[in-house]
PDB file of N, CA and C in Angstrom:
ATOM      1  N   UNK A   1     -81.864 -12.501  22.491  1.00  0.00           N
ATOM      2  CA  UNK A   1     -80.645 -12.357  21.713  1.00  0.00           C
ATOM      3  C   UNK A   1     -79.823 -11.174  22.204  1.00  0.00           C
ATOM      4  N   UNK A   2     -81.027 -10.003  22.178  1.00  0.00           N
ATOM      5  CA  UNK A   2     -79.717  -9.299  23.184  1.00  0.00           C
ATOM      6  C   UNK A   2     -79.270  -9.459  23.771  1.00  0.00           C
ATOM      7  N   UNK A   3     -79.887 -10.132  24.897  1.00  0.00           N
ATOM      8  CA  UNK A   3     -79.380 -10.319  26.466  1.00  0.00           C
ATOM      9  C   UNK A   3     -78.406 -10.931  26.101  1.00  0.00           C
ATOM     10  N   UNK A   4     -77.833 -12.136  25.274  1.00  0.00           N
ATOM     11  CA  UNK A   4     -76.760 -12.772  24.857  1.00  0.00           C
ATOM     12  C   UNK A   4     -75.189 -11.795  24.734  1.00  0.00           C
ATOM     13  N   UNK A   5     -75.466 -10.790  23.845  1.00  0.00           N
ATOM     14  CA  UNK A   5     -74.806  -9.418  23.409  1.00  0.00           C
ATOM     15  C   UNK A   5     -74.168  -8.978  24.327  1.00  0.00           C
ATOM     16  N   UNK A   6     -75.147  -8.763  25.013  1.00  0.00           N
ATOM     17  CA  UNK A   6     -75.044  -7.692  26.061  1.00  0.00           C
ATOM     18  C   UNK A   6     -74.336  -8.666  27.441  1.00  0.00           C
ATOM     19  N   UNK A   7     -74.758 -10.083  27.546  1.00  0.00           N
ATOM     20  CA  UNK A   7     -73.921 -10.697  28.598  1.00  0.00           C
ATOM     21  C   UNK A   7     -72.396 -11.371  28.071  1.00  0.00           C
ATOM     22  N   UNK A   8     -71.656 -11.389  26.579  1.00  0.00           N
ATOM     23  CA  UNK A   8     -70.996 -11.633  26.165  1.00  0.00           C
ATOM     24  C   UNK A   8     -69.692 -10.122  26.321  1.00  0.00           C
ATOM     25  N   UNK A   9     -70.402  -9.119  25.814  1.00  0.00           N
ATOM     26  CA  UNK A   9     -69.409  -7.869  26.216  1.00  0.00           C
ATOM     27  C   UNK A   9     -69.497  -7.512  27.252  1.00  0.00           C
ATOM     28  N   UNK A  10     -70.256  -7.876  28.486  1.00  0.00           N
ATOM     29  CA  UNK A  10     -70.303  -7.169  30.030  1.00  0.00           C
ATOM     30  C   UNK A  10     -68.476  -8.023  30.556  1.00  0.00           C
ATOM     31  N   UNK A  11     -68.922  -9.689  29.586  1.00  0.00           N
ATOM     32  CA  UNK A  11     -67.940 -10.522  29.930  1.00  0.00           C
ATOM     33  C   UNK A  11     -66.431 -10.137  29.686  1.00  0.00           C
ATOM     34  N   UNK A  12     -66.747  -9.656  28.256  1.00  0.00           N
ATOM     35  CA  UNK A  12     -65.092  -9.104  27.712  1.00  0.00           C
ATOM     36  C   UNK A  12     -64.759  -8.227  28.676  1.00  0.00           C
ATOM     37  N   UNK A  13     -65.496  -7.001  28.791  1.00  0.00           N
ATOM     38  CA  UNK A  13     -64.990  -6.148  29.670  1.00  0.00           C
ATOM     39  C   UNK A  13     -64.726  -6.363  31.072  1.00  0.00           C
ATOM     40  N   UNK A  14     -65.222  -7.427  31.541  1.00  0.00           N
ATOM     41  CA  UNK A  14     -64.659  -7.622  32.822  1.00  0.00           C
ATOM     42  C   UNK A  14     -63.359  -8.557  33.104  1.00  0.00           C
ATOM     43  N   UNK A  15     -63.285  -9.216  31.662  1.00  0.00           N
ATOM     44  CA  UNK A  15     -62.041 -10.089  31.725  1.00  0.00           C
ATOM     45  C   UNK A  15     -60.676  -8.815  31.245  1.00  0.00           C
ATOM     46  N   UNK A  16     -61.283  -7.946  30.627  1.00  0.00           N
ATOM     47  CA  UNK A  16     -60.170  -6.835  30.102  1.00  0.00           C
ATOM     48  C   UNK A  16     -59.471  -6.258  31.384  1.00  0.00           C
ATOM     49  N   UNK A  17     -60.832  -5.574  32.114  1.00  0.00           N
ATOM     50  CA  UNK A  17     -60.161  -4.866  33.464  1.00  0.00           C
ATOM     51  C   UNK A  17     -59.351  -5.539  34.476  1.00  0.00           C
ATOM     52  N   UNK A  18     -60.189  -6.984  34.621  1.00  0.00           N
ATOM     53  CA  UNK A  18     -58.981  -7.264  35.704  1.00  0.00           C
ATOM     54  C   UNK A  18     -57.863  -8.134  35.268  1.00  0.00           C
ATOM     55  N   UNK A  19     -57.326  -8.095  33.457  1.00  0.00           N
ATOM     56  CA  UNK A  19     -56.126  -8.244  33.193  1.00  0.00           C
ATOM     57  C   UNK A  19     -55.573  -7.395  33.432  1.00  0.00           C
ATOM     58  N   UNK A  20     -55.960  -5.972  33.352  1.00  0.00           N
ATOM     59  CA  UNK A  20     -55.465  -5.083  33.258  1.00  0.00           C
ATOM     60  C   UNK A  20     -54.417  -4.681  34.842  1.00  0.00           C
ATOM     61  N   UNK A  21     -55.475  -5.457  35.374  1.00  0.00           N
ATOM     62  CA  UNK A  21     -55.000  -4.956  36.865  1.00  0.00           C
ATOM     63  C   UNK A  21     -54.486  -5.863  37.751  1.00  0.00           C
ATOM     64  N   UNK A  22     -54.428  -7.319  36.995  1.00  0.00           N
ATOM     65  CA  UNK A  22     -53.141  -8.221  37.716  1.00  0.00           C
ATOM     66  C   UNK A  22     -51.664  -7.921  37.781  1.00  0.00           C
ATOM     67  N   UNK A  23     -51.151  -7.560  38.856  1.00  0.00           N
ATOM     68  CA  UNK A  23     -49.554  -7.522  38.592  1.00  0.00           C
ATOM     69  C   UNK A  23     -48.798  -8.266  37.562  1.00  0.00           C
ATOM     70  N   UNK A  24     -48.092  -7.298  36.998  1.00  0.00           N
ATOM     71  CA  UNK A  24     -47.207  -8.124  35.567  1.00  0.00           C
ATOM     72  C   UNK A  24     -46.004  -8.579  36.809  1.00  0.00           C
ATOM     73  N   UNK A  25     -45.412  -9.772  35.853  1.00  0.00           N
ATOM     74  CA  UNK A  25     -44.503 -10.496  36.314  1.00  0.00           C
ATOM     75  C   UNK A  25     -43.515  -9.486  36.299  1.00  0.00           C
ATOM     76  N   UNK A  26     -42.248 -10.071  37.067  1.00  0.00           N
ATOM     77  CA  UNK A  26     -41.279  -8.929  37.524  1.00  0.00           C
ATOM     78  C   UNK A  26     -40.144  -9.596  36.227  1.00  0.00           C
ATOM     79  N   UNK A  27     -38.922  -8.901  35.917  1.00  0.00           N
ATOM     80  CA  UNK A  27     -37.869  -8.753  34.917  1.00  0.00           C
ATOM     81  C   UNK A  27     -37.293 -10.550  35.836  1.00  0.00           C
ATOM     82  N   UNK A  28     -37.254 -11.138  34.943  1.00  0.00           N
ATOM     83  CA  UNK A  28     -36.372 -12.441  34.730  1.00  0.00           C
ATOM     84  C   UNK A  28     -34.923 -11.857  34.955  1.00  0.00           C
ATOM     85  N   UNK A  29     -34.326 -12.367  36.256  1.00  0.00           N
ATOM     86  CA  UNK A  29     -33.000 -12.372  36.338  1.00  0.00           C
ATOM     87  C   UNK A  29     -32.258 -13.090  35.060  1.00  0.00           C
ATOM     88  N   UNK A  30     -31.266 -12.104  34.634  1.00  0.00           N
ATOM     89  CA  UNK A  30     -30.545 -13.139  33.392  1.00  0.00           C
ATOM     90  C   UNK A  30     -29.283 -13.267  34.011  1.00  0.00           C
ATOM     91  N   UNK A  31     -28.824 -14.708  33.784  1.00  0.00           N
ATOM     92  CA  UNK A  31     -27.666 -15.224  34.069  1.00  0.00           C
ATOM     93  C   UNK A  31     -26.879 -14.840  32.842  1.00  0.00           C
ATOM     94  N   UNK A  32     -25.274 -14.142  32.618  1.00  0.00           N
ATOM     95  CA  UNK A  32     -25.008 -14.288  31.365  1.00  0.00           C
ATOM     96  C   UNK A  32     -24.220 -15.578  31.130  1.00  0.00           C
ATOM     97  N   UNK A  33     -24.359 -16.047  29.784  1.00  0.00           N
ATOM     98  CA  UNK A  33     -23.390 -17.771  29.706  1.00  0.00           C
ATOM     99  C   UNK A  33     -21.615 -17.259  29.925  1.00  0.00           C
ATOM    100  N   UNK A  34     -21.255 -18.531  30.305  1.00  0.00           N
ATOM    101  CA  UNK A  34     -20.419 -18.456  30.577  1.00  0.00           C
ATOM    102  C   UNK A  34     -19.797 -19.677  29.356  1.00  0.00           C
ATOM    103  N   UNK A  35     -18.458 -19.030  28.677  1.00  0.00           N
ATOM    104  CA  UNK A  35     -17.979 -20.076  27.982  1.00  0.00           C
ATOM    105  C   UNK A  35     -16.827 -20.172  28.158  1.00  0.00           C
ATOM    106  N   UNK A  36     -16.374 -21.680  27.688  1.00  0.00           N
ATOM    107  CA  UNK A  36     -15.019 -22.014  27.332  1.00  0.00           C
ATOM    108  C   UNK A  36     -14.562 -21.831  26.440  1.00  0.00           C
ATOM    109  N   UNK A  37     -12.779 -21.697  25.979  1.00  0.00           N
ATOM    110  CA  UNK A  37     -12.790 -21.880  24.651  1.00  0.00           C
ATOM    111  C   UNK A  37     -11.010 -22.622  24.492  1.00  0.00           C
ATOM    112  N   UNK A  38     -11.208 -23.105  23.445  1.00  0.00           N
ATOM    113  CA  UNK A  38     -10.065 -23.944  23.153  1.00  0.00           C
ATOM    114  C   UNK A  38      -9.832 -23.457  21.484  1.00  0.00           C
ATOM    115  N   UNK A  39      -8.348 -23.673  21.441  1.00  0.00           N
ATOM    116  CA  UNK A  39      -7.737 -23.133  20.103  1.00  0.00           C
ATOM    117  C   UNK A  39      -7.156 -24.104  19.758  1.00  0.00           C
ATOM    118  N   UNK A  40      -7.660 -24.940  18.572  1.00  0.00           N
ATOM    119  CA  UNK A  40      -6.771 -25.816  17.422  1.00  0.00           C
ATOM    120  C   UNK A  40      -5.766 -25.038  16.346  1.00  0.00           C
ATOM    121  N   UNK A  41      -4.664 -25.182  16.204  1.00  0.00           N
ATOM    122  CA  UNK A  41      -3.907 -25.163  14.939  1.00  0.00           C
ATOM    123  C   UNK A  41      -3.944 -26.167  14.514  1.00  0.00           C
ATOM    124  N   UNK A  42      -4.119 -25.982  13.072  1.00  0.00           N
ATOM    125  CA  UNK A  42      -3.852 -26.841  11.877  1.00  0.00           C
ATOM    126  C   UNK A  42      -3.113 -27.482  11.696  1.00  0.00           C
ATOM    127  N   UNK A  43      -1.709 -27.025  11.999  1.00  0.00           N
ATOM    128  CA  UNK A  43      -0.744 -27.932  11.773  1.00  0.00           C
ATOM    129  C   UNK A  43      -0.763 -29.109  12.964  1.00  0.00           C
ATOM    130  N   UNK A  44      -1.705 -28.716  14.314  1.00  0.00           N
ATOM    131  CA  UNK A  44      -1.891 -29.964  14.713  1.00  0.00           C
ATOM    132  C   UNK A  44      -2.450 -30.946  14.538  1.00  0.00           C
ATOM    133  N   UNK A  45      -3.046 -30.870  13.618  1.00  0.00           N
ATOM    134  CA  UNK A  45      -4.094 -31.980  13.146  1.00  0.00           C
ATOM    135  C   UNK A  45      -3.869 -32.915  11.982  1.00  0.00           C
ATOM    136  N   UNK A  46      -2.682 -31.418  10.852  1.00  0.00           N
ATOM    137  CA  UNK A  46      -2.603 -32.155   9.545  1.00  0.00           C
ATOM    138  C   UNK A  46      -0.754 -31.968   9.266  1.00  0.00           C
ATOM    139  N   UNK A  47      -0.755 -32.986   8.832  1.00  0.00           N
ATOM    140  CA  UNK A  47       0.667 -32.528   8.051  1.00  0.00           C
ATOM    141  C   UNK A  47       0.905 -31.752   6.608  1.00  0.00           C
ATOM    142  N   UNK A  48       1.376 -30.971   6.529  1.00  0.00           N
ATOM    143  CA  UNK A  48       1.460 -30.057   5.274  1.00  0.00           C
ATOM    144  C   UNK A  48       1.733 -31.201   4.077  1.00  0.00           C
ATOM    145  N   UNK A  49       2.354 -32.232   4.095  1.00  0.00           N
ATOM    146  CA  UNK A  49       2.942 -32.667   3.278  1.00  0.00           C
ATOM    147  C   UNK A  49       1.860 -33.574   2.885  1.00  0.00           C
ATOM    148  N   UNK A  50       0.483 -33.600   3.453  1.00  0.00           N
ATOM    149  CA  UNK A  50      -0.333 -34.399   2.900  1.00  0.00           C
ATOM    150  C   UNK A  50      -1.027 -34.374   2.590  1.00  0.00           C
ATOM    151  N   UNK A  51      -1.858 -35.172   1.247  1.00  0.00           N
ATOM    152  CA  UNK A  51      -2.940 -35.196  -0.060  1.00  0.00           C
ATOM    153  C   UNK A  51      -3.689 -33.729   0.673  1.00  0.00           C
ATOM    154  N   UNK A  52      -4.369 -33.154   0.165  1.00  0.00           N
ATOM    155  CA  UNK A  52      -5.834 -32.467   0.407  1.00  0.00           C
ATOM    156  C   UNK A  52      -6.614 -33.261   0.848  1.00  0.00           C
ATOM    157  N   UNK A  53      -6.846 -34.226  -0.173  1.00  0.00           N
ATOM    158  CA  UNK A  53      -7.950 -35.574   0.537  1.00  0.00           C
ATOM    159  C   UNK A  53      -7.785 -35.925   2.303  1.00  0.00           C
ATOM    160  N   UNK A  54      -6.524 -36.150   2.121  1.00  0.00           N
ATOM    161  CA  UNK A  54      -5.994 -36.628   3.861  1.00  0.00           C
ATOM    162  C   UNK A  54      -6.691 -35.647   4.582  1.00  0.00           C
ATOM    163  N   UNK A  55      -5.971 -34.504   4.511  1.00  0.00           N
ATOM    164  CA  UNK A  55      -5.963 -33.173   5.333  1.00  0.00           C
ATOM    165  C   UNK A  55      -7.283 -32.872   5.849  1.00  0.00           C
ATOM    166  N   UNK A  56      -8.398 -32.700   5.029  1.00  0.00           N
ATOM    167  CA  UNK A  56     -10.028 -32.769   4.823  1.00  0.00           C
ATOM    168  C   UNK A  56     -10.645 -33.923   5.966  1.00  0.00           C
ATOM    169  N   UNK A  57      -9.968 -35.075   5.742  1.00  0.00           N
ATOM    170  CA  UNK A  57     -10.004 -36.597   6.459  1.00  0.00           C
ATOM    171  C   UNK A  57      -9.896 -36.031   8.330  1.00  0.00           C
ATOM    172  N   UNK A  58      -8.332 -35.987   8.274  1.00  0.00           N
ATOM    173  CA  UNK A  58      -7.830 -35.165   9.038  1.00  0.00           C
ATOM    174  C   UNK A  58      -8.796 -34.524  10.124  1.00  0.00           C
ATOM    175  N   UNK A  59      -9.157 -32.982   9.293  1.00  0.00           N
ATOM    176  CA  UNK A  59      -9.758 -32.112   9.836  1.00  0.00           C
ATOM    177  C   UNK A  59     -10.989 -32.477  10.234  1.00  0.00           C
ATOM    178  N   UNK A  60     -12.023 -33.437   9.579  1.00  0.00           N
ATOM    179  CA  UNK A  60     -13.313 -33.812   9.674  1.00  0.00           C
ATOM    180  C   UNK A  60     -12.995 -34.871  10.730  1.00  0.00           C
ATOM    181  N   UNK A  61     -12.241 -35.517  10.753  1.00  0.00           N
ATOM    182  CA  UNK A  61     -12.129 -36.556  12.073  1.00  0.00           C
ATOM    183  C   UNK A  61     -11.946 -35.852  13.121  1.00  0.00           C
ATOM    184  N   UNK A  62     -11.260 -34.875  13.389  1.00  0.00           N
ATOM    185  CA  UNK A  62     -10.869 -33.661  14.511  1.00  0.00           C
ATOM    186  C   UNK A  62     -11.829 -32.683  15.094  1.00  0.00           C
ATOM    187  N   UNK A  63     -12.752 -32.713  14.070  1.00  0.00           N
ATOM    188  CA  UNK A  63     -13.753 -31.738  13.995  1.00  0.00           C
ATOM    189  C   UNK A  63     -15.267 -32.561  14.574  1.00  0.00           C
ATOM    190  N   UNK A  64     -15.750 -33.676  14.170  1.00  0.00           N
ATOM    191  CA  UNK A  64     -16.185 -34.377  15.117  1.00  0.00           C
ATOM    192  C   UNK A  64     -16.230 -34.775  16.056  1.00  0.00           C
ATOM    193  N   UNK A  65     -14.857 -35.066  16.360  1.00  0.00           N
ATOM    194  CA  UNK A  65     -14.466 -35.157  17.820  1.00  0.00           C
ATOM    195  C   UNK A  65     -14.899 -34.185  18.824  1.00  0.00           C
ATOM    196  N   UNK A  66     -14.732 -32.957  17.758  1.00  0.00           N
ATOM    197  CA  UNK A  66     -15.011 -31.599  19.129  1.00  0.00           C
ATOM    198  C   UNK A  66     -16.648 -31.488  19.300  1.00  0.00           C
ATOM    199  N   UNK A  67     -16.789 -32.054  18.164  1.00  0.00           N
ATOM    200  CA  UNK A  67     -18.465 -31.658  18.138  1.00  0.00           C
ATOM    201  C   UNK A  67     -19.372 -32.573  19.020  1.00  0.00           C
ATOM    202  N   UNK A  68     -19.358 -34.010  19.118  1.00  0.00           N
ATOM    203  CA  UNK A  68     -19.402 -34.773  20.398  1.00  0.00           C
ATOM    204  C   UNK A  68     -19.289 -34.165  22.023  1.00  0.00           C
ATOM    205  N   UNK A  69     -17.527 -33.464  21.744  1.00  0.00           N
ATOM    206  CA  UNK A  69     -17.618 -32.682  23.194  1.00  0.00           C
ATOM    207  C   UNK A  69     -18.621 -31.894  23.959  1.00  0.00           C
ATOM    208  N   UNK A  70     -19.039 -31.356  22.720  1.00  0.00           N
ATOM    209  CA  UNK A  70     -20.139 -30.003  22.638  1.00  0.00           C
ATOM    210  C   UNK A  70     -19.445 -28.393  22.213  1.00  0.00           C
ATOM    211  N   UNK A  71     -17.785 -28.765  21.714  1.00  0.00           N
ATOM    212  CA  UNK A  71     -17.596 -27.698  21.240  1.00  0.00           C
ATOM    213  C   UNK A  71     -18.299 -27.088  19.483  1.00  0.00           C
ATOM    214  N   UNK A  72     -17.953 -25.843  20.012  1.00  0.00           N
ATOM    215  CA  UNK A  72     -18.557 -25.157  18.315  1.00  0.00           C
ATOM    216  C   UNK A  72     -17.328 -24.129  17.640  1.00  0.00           C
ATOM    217  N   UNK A  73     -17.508 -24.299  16.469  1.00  0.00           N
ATOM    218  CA  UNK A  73     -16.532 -23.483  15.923  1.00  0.00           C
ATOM    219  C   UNK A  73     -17.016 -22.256  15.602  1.00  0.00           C
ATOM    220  N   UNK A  74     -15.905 -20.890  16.494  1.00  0.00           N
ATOM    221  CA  UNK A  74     -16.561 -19.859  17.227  1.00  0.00           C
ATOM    222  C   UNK A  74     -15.953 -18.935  16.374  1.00  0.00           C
ATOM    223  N   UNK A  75     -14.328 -18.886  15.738  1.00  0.00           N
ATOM    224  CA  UNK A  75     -13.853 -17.961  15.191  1.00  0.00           C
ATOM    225  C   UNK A  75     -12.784 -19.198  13.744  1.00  0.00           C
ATOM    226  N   UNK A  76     -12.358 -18.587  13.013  1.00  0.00           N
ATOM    227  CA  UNK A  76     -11.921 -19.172  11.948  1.00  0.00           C
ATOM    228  C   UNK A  76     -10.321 -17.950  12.180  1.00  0.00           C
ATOM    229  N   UNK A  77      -9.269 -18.364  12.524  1.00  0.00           N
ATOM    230  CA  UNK A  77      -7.675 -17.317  13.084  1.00  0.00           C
ATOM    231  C   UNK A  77      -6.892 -17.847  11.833  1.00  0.00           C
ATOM    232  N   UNK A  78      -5.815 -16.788  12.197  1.00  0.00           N
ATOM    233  CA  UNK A  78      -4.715 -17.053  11.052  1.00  0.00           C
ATOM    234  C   UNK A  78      -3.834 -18.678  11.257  1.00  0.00           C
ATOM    235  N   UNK A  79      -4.446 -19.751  10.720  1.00  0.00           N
ATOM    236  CA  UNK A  79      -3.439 -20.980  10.858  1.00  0.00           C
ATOM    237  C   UNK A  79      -4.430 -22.137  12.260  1.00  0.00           C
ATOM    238  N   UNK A  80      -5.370 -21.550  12.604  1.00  0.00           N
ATOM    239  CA  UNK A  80      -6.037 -21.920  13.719  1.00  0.00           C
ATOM    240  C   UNK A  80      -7.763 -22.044  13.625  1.00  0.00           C
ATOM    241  N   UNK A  81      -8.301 -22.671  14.522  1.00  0.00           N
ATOM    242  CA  UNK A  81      -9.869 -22.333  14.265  1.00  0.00           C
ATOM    243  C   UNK A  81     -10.529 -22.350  16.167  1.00  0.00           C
ATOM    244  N   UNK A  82     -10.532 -21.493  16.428  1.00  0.00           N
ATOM    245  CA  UNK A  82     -11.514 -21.129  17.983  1.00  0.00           C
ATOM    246  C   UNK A  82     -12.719 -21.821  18.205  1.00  0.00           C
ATOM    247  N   UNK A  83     -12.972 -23.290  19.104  1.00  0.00           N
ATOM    248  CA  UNK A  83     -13.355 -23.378  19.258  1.00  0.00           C
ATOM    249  C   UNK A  83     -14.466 -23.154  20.737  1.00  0.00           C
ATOM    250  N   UNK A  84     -15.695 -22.943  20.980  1.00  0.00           N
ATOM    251  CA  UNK A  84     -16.587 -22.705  22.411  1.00  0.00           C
ATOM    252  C   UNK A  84     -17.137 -23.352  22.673  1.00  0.00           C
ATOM    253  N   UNK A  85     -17.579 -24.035  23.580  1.00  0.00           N
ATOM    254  CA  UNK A  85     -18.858 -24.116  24.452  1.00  0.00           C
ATOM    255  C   UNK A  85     -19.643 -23.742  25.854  1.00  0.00           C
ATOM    256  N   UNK A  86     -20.652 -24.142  26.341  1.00  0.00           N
ATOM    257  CA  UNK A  86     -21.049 -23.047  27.503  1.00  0.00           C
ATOM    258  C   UNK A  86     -20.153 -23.953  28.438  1.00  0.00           C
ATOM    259  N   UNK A  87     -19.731 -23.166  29.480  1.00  0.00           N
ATOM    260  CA  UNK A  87     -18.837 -23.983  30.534  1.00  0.00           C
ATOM    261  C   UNK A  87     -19.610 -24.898  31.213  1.00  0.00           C
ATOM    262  N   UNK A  88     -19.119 -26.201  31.447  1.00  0.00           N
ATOM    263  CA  UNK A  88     -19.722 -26.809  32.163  1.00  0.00           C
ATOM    264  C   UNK A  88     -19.457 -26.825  33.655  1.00  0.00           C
TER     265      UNK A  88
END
């Protein structure tokens, strides 16, 4: 039973040291993303003069559309909404 002990921690310790002493991997080059971006106004999408209901309609039909593309909505602007994605 000792011998078990004793050949189980001879083991740890030899798997410890020569982790210890494999070269660590080197720093991962990082690419930074690169994005696009496109700007909707509102008034291109909706007419002022119409229901809320419409407008909502409107915007959610417009807004799918971009989302298919692979755009995302990045900033929320005065009258506008910024949309990104990574450049293709």
């Amino acid at each position: 039973m000792r011998r078990n002990v004793f050949l189980a921690i001879a083991a740890l310790v030899l798997v410890a040291v020569f982790a210890t002493l494999l070269p660590a991997q080197g720093p991962q080059a990082s690419v930074p993303t690169a994005w696009e971006y496109r700007v909707i106004l509102i008034t291109e999408v909706v007419n002022l003069q119409q229901k809320p209901e419409e407008m909502t309609a409107a915007l959610e039909a417009k807004f799918n559309e971009l989302g298919k593309e692979g755009w995302d909505i990045a900033e929320n602007i005065n009258g506008g909404i910024v949309f990104k994605r990574r450049k293709r």
